[in-house]
PDB file of N, CA and C in Angstrom:
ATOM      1  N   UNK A   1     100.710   7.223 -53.708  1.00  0.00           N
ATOM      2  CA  UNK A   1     101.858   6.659 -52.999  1.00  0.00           C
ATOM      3  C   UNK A   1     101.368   5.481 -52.168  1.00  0.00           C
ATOM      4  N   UNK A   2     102.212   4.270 -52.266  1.00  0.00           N
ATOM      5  CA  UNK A   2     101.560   2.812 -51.389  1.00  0.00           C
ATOM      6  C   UNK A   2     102.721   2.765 -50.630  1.00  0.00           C
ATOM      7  N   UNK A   3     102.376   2.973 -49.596  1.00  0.00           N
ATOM      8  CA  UNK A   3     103.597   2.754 -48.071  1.00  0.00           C
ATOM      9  C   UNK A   3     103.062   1.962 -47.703  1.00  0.00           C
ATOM     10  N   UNK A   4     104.551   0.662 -47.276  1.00  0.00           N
ATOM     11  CA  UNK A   4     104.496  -0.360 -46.572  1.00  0.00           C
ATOM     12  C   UNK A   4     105.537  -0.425 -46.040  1.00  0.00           C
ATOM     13  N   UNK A   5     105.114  -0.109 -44.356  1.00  0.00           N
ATOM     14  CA  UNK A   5     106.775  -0.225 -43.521  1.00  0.00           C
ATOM     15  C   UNK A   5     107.350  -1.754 -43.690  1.00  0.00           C
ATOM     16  N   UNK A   6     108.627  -1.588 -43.846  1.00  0.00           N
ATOM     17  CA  UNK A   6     109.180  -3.232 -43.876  1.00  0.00           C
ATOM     18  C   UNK A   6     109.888  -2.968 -42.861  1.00  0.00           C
ATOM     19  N   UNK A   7     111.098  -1.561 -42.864  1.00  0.00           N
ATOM     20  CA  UNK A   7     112.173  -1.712 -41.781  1.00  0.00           C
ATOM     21  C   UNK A   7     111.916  -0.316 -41.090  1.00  0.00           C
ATOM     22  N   UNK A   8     112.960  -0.102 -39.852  1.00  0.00           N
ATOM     23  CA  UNK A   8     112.765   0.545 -39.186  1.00  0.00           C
ATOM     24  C   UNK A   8     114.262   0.859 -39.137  1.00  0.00           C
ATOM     25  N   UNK A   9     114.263   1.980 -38.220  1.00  0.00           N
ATOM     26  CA  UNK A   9     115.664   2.770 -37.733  1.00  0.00           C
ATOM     27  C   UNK A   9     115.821   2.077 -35.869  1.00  0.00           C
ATOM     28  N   UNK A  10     116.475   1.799 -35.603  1.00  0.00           N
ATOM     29  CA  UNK A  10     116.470   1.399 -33.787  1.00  0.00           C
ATOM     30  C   UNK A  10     117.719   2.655 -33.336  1.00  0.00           C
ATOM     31  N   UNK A  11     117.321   3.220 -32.532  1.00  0.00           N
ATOM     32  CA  UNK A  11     118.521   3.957 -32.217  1.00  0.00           C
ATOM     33  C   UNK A  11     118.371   4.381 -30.759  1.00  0.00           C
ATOM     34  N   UNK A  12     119.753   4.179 -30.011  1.00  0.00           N
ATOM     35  CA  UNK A  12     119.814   4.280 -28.565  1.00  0.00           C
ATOM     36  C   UNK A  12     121.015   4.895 -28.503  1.00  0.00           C
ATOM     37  N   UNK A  13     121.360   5.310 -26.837  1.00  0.00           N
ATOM     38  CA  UNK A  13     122.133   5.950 -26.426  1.00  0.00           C
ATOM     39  C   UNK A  13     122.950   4.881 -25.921  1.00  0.00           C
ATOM     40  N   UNK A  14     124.217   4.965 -25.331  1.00  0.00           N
ATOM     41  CA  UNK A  14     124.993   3.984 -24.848  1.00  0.00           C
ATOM     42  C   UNK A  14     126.281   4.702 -24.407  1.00  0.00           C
ATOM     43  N   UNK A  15     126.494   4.252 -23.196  1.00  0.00           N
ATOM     44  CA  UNK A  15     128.298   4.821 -22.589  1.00  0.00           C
ATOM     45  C   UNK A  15     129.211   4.266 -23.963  1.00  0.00           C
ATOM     46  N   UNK A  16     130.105   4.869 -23.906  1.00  0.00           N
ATOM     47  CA  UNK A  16     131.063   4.764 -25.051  1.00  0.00           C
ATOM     48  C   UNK A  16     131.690   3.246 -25.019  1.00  0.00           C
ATOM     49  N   UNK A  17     131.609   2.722 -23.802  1.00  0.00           N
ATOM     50  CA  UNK A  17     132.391   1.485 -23.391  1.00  0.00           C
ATOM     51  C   UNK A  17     131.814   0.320 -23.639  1.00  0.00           C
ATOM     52  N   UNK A  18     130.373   0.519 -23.612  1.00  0.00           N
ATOM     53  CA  UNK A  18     129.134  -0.624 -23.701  1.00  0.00           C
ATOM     54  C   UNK A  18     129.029  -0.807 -25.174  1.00  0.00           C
ATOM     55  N   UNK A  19     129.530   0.328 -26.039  1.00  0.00           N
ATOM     56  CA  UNK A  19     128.533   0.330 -27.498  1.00  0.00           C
ATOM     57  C   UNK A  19     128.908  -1.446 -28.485  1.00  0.00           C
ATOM     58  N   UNK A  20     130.316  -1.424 -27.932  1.00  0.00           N
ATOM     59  CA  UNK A  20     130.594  -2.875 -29.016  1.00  0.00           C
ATOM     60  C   UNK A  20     129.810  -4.506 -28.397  1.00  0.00           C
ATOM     61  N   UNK A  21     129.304  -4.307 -26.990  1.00  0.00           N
ATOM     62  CA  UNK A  21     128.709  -5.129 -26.331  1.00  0.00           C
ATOM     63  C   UNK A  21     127.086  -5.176 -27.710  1.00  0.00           C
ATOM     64  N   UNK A  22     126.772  -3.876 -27.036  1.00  0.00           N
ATOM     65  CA  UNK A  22     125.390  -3.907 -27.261  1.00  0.00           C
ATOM     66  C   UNK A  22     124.999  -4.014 -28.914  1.00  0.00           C
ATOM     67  N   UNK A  23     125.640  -3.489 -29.738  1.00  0.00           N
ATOM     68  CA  UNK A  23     125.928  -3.246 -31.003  1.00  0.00           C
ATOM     69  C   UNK A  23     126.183  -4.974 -31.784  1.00  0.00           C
ATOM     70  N   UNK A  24     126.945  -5.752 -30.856  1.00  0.00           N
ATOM     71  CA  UNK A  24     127.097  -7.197 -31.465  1.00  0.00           C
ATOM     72  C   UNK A  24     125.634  -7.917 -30.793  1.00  0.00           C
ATOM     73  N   UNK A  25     125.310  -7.246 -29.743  1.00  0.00           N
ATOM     74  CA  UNK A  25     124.038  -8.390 -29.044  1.00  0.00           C
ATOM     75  C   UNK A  25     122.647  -8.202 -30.666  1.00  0.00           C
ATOM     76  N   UNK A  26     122.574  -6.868 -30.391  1.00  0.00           N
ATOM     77  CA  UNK A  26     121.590  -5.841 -31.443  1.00  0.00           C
ATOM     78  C   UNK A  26     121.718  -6.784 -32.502  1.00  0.00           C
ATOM     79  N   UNK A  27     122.936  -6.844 -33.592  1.00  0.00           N
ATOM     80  CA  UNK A  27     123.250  -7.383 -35.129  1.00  0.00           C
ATOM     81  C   UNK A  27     123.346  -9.164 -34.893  1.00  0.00           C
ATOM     82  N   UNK A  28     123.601  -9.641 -33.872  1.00  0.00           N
ATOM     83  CA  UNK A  28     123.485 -11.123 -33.460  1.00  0.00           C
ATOM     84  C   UNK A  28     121.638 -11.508 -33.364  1.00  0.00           C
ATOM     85  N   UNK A  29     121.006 -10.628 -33.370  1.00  0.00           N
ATOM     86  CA  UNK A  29     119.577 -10.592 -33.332  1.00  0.00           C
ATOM     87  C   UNK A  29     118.824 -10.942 -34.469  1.00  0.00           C
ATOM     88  N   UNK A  30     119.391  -9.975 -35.258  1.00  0.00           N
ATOM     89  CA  UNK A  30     118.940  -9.480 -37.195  1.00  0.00           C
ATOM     90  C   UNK A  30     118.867  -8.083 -37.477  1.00  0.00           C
ATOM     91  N   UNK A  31     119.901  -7.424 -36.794  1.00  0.00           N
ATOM     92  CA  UNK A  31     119.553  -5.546 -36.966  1.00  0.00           C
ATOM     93  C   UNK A  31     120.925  -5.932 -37.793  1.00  0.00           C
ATOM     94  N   UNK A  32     120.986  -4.438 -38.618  1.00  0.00           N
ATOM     95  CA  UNK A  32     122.197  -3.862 -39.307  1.00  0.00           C
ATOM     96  C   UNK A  32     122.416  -4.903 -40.616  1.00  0.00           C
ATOM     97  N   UNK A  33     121.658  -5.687 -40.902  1.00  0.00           N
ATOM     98  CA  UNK A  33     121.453  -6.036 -42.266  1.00  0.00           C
ATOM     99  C   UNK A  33     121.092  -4.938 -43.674  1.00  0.00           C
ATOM    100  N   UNK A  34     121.663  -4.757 -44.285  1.00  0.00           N
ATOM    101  CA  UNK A  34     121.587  -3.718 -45.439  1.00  0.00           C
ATOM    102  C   UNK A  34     122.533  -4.818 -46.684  1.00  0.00           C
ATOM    103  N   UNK A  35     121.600  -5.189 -47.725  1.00  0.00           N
ATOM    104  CA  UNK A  35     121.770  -5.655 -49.029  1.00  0.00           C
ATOM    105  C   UNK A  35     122.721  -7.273 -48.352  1.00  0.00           C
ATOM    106  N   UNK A  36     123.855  -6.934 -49.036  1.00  0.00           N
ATOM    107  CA  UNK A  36     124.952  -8.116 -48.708  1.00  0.00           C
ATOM    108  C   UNK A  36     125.435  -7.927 -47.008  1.00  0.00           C
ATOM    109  N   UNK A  37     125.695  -6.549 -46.856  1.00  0.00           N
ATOM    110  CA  UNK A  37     126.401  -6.526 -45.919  1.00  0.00           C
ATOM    111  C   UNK A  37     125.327  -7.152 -44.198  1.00  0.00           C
ATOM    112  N   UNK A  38     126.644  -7.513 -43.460  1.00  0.00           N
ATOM    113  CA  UNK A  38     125.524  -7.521 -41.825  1.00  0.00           C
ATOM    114  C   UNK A  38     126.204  -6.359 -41.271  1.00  0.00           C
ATOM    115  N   UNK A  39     126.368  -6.156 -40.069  1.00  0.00           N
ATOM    116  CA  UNK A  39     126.638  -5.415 -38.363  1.00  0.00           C
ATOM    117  C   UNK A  39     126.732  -4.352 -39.214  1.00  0.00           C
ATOM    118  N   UNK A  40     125.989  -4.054 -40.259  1.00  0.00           N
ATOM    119  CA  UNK A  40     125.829  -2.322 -40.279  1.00  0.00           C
ATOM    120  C   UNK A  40     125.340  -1.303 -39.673  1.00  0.00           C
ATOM    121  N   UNK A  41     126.143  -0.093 -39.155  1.00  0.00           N
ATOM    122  CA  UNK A  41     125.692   0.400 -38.029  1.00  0.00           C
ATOM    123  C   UNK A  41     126.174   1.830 -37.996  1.00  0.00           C
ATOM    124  N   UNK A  42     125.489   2.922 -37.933  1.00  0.00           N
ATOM    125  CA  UNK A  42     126.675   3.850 -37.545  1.00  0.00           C
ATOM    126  C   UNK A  42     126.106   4.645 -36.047  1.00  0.00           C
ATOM    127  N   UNK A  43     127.156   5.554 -35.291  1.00  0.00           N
ATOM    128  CA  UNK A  43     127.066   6.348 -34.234  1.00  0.00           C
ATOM    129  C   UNK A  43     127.998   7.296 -34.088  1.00  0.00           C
ATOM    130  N   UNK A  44     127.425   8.204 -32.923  1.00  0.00           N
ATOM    131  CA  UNK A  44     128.060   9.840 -33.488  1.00  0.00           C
ATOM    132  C   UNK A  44     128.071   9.318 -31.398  1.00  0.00           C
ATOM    133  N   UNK A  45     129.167  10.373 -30.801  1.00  0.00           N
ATOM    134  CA  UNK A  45     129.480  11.133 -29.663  1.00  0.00           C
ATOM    135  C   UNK A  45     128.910  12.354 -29.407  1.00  0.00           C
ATOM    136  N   UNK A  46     127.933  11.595 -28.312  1.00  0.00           N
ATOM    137  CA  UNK A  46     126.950  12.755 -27.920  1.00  0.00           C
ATOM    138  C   UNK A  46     127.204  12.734 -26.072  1.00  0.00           C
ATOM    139  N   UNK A  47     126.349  13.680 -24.981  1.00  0.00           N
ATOM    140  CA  UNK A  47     126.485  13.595 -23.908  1.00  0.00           C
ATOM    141  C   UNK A  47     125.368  13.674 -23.736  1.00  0.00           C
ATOM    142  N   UNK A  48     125.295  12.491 -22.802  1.00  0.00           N
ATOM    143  CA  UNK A  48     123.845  12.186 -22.280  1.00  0.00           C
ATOM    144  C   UNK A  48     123.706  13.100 -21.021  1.00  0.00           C
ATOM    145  N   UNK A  49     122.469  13.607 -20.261  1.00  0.00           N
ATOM    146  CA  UNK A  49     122.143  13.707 -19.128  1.00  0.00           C
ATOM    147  C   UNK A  49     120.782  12.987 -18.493  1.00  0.00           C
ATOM    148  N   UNK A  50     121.092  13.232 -17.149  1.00  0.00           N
ATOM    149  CA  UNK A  50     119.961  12.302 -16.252  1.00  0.00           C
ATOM    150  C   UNK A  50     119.827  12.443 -14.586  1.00  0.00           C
ATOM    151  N   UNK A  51     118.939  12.624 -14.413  1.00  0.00           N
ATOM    152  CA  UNK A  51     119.144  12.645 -12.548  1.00  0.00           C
ATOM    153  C   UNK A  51     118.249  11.615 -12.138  1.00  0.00           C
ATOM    154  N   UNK A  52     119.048  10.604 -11.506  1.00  0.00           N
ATOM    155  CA  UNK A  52     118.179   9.470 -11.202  1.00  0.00           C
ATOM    156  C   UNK A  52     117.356   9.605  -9.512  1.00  0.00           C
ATOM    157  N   UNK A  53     115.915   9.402  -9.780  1.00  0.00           N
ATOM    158  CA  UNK A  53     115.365   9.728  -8.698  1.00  0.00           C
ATOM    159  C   UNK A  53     115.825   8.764  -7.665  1.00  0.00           C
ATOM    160  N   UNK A  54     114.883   9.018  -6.513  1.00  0.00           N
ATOM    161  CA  UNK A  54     115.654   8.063  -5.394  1.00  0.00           C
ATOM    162  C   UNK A  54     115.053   6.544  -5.026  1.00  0.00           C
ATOM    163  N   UNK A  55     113.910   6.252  -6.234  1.00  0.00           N
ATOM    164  CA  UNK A  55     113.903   4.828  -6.795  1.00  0.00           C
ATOM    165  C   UNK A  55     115.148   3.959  -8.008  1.00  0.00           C
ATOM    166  N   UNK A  56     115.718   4.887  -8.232  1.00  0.00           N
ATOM    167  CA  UNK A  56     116.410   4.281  -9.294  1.00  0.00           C
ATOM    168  C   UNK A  56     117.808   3.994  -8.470  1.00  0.00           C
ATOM    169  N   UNK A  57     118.237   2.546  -9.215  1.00  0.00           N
ATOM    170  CA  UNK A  57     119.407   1.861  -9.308  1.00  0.00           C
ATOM    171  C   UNK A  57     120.461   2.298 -10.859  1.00  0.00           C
ATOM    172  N   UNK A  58     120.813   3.760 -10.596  1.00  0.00           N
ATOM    173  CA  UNK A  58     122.076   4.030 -11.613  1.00  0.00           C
ATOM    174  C   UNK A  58     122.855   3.247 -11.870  1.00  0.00           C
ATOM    175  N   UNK A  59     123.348   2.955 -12.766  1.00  0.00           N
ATOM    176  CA  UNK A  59     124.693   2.329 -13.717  1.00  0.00           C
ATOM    177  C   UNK A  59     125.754   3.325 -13.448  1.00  0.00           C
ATOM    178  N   UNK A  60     125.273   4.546 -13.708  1.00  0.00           N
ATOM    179  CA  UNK A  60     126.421   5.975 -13.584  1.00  0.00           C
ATOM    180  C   UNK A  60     126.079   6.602 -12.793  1.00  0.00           C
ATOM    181  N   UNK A  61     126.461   7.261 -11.203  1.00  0.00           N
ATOM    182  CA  UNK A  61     125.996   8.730 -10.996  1.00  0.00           C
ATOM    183  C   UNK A  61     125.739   8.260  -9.851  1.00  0.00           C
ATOM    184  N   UNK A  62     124.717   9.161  -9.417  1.00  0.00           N
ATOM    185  CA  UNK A  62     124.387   9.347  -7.685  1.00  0.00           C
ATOM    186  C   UNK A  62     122.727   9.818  -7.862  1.00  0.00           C
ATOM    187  N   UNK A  63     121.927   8.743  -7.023  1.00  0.00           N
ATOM    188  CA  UNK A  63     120.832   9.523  -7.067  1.00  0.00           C
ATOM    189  C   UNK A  63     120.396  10.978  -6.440  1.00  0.00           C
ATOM    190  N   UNK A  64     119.579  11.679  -7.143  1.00  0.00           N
ATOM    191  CA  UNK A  64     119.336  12.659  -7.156  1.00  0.00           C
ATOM    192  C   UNK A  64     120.544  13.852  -7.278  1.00  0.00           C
ATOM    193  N   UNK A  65     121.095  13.296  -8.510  1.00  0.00           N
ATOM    194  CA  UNK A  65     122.334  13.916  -9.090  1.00  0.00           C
ATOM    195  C   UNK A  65     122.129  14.349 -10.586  1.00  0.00           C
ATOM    196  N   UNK A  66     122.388  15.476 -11.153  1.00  0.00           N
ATOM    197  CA  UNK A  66     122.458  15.142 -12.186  1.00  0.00           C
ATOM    198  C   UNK A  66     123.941  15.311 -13.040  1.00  0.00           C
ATOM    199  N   UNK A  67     123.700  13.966 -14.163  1.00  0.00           N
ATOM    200  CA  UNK A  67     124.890  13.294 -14.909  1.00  0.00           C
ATOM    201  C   UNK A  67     124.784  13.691 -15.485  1.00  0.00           C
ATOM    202  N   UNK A  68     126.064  14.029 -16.197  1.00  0.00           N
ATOM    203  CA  UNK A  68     126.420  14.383 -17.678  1.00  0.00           C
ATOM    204  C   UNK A  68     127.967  13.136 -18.485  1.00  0.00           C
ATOM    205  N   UNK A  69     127.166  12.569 -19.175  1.00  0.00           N
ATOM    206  CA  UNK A  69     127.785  11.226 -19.328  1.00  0.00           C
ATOM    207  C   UNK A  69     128.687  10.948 -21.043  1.00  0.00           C
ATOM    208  N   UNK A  70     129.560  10.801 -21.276  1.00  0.00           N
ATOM    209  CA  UNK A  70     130.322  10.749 -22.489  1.00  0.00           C
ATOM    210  C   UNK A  70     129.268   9.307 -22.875  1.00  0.00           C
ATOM    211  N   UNK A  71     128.504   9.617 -24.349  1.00  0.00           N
ATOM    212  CA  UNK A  71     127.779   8.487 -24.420  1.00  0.00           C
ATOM    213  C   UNK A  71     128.020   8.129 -26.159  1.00  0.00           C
ATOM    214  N   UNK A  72     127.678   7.867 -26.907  1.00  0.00           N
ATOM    215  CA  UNK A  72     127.054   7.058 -28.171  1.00  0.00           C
ATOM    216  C   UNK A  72     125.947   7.028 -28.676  1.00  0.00           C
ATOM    217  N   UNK A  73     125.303   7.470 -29.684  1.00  0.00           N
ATOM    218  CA  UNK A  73     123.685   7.593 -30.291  1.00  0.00           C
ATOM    219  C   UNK A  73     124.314   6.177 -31.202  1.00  0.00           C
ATOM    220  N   UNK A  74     123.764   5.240 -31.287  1.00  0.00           N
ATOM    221  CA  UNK A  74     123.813   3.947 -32.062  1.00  0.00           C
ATOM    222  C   UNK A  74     122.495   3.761 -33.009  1.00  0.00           C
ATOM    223  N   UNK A  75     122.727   3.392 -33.982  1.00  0.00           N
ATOM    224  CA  UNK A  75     121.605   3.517 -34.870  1.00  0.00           C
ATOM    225  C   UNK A  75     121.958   1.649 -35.897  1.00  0.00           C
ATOM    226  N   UNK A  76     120.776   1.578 -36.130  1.00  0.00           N
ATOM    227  CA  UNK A  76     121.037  -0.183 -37.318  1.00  0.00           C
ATOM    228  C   UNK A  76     119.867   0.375 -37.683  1.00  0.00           C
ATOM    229  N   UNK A  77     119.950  -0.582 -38.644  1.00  0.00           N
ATOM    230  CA  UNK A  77     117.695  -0.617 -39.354  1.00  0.00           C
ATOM    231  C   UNK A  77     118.352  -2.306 -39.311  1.00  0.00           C
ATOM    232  N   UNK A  78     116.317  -2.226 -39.131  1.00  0.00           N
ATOM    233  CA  UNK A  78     115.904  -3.544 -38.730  1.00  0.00           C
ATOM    234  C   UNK A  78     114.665  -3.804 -39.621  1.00  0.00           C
ATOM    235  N   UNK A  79     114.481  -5.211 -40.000  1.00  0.00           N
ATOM    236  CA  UNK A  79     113.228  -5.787 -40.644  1.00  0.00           C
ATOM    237  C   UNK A  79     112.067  -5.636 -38.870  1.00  0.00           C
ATOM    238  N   UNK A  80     110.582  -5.276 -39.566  1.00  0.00           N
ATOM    239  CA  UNK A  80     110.083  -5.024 -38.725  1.00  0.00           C
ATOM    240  C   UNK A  80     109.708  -6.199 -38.200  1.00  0.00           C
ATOM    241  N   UNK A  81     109.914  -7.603 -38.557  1.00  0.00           N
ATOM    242  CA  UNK A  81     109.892  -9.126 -38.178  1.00  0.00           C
ATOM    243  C   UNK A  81     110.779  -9.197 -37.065  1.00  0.00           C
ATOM    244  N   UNK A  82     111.812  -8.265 -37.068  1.00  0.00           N
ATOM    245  CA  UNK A  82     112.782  -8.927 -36.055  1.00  0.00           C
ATOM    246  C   UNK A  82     112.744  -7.720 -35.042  1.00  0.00           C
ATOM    247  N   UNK A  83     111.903  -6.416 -34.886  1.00  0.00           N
ATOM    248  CA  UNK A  83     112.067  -5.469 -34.280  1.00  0.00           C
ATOM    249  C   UNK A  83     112.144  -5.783 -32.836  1.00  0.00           C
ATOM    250  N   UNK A  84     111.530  -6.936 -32.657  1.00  0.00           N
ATOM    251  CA  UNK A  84     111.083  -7.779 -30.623  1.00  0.00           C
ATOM    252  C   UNK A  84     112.277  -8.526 -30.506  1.00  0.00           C
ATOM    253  N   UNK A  85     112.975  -9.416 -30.934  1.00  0.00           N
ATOM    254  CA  UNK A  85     114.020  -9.643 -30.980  1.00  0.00           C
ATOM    255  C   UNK A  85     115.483  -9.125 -30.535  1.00  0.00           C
ATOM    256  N   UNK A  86     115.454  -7.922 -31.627  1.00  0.00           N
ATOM    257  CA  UNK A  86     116.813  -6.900 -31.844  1.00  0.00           C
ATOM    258  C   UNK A  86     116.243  -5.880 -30.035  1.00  0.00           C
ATOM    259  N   UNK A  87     115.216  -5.829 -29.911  1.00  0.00           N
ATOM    260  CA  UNK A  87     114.878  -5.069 -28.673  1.00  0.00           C
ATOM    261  C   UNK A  87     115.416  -5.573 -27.667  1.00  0.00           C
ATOM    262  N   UNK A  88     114.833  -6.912 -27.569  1.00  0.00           N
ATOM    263  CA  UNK A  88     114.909  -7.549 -26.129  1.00  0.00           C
ATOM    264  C   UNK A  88     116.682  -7.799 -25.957  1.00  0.00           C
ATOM    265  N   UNK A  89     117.309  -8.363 -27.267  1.00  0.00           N
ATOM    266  CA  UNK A  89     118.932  -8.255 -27.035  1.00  0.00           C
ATOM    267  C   UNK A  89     119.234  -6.984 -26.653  1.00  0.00           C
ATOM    268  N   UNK A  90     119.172  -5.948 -27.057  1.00  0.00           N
ATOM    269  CA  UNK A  90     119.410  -4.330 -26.565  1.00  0.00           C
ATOM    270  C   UNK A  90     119.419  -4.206 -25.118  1.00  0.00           C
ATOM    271  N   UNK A  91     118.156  -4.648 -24.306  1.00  0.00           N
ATOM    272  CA  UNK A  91     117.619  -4.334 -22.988  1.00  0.00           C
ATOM    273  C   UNK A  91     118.544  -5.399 -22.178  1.00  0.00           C
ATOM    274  N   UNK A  92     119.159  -6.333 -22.931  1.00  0.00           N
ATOM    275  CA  UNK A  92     120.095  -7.603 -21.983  1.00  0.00           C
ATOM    276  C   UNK A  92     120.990  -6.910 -21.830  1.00  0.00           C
ATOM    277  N   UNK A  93     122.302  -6.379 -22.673  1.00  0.00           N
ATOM    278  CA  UNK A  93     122.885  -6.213 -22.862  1.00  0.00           C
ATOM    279  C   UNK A  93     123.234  -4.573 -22.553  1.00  0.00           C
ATOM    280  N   UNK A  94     122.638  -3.774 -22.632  1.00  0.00           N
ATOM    281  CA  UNK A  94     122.665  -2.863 -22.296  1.00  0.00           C
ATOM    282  C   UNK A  94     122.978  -2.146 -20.866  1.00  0.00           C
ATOM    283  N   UNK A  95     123.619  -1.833 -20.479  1.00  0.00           N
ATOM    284  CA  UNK A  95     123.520  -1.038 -18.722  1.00  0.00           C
ATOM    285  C   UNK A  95     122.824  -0.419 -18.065  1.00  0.00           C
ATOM    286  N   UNK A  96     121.918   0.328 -19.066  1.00  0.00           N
ATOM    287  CA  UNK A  96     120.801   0.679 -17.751  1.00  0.00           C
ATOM    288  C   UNK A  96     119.569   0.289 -17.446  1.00  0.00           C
ATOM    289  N   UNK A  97     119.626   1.296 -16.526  1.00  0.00           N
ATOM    290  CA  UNK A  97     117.828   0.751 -16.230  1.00  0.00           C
ATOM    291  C   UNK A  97     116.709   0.571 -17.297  1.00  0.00           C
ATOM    292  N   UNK A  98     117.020   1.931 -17.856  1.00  0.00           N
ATOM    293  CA  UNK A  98     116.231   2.395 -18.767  1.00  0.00           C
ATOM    294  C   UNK A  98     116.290   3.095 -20.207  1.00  0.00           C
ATOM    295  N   UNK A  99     117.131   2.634 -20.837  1.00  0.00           N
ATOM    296  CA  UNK A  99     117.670   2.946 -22.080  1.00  0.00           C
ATOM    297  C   UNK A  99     116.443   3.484 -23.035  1.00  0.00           C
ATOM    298  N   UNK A 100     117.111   4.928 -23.752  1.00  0.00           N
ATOM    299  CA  UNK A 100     116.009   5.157 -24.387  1.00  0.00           C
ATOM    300  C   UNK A 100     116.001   5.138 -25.657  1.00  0.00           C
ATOM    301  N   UNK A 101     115.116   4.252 -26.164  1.00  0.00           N
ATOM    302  CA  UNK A 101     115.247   3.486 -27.492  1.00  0.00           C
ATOM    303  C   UNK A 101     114.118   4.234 -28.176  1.00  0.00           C
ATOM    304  N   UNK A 102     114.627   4.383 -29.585  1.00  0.00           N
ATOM    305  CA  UNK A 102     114.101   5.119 -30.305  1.00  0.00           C
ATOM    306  C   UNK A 102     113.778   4.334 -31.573  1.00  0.00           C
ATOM    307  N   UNK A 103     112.336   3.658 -32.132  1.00  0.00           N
ATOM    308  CA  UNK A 103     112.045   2.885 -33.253  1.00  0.00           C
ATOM    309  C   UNK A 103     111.197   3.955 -34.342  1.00  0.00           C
ATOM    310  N   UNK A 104     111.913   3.876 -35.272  1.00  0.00           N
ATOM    311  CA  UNK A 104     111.436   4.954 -36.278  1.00  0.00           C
ATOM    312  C   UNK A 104     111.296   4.206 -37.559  1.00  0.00           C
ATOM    313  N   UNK A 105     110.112   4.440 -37.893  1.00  0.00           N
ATOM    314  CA  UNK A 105     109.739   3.356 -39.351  1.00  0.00           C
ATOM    315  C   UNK A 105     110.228   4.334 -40.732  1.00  0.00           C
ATOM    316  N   UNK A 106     110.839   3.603 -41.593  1.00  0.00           N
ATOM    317  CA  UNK A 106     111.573   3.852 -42.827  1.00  0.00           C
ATOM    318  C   UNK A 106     110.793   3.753 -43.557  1.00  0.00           C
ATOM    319  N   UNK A 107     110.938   4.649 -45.140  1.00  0.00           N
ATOM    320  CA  UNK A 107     109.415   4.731 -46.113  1.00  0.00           C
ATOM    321  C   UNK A 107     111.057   3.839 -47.138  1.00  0.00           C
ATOM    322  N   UNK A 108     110.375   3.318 -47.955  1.00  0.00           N
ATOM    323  CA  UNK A 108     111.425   2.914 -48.563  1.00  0.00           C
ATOM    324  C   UNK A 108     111.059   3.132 -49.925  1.00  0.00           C
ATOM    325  N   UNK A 109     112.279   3.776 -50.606  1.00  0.00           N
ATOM    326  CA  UNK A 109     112.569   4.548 -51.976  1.00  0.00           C
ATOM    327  C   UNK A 109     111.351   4.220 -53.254  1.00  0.00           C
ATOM    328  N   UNK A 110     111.240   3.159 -53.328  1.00  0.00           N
ATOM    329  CA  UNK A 110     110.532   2.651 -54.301  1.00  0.00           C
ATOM    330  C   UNK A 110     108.883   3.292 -54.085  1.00  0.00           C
ATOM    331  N   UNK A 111     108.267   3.395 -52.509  1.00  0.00           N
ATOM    332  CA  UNK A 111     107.030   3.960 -51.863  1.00  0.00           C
ATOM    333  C   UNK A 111     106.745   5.221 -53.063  1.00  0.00           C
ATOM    334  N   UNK A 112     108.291   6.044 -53.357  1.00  0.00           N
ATOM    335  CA  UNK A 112     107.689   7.010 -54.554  1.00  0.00           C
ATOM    336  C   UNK A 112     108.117   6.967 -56.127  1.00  0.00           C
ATOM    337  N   UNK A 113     106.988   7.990 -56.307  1.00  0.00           N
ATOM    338  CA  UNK A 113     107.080   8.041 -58.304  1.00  0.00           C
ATOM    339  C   UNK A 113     108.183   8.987 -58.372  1.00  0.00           C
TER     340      UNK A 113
END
């Protein structure tokens, strides 16, 4: 078997309200490209939690609280050329402090017999 990562999975959490912000910053980058199509993307309704210590500047909540937040798991694949790119739009655009981004490298179909 010859594996060569080309793309990756990017996937973050996001308030339900932010996702079309962050989702156009993300695909305005070079994420969610698949064949012909662009802004390919999908996400599921999940609930985030978090208790922000008493250094942190929340987006949601109260420090030293803990949140339970109506959020978004957002997912694109990305060429691994543009992975710094599609990131740094994410972290603009995004609301929090600290968004937790998840880069997961893709084996791609052909890798097997």
């Amino acid at each position: 078997m010859n594996i060569d990562i080309k793309r990756v999975k990017i996937s973050v959490t996001v308030p339900s309200e932010n996702v079309p912000t962050v989702l156009n910053a993300m695909c305005n980058a070079g994420a969610g490209v698949i064949g012909n199509y662009s802004f390919c993307s999908n996400s599921c309704k999940v609930v985030g939690t978090f208790k922000p210590n008493e250094d942190a500047n929340p987006y949601i909540g109260k420090k030293n609280n803990l949140e339970f937040v109506d959020e978004e798991k957002l997912e694109v694949v990305c060429d691994v050329e543009k992975v710094k790119d599609v990131v740094t739009a994410l972290r603009k655009t995004h609301p929090y402090e600290e968004p937790g981004i998840e880069i997961i490298p893709l084996l791609d179909e052909k890798s097997f017999k």
